[in-house]
Protein backbone atom coordinates (compact mmCIF):
# COMPACT_ATOMS: atom_id res chain seq x y z
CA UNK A 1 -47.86 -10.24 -42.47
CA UNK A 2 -46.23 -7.10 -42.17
CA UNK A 3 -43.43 -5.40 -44.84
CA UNK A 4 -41.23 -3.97 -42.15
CA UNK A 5 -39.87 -7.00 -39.82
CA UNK A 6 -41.18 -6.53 -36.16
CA UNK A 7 -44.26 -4.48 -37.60
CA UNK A 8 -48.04 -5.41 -37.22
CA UNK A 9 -49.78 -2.81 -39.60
CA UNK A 10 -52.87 -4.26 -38.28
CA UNK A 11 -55.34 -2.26 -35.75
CA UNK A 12 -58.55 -3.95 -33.88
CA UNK A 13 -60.94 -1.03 -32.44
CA UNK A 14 -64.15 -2.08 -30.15
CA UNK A 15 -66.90 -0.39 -31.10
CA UNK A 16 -69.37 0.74 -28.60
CA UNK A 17 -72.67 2.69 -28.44
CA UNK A 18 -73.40 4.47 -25.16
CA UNK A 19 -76.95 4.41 -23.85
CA UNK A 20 -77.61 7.77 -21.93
CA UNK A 21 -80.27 6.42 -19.70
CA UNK A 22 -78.62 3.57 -17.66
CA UNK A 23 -74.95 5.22 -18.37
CA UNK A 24 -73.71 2.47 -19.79
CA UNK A 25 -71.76 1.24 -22.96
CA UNK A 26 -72.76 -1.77 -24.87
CA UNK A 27 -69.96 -3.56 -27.47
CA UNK A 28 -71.55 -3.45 -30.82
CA UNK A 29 -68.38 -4.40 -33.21
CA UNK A 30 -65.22 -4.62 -34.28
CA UNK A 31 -63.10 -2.56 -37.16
CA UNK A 32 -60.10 -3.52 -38.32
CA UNK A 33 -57.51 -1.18 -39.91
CA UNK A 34 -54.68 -2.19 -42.28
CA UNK A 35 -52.53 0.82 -42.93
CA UNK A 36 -48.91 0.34 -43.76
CA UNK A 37 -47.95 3.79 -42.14
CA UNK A 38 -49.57 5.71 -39.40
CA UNK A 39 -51.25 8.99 -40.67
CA UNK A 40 -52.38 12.05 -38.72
CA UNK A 41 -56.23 11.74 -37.86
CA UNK A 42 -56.29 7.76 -37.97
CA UNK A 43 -58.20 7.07 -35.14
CA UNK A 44 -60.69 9.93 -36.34
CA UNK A 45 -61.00 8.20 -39.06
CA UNK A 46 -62.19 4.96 -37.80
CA UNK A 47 -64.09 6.77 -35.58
CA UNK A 48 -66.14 8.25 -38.40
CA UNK A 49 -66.07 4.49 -40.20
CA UNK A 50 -67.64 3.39 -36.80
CA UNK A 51 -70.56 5.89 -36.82
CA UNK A 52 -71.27 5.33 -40.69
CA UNK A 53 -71.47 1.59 -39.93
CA UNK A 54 -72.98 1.53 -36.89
CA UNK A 55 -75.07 4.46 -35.80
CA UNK A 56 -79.05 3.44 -35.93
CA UNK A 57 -79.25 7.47 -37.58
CA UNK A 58 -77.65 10.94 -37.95
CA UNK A 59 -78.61 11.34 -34.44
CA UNK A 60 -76.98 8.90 -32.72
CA UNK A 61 -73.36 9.48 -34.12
CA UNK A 62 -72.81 11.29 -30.67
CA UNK A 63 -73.34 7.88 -28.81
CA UNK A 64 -70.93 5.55 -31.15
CA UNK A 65 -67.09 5.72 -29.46
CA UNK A 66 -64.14 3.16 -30.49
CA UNK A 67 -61.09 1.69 -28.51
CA UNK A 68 -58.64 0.84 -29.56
CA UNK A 69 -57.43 -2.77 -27.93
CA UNK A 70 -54.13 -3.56 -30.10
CA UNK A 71 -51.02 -2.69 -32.70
């Protein structure tokens, strides 16, 4: 429930890794964000979440993107 009537403060980004070889991206999870307030460099931010909970090593950060799929 959100403090500001009309508001959902919640975000839902897809998580994918893509795989070079066949060019193709595989869903490997959902993040959700709960920020009151949109900030400057929020989706950065989950993207970095994304590849620190996701990515097999340092070297596959490159190959973890997010979507975002609501508000």
């Amino acid at each position: 429930m959100s403090i500001f009537p009309g508001m959902n403060t919640h975000k839902y980004y897809l998580v994918y890794r893509q795989d070079k070889e066949r060019g193709k991206k595989a869903t490997i999870g959902i993040l959700e964000e709960r920020r009151k307030v949109d900030r400057e460099g929020n989706e950065r931010g989950m993207l970095m979440l994304a590849r620190e909970r996701f990515a097999k090593s340092v070297t596959d950060f490159p190959n973890i993107s997010i979507h975002r799929i609501s508000s």
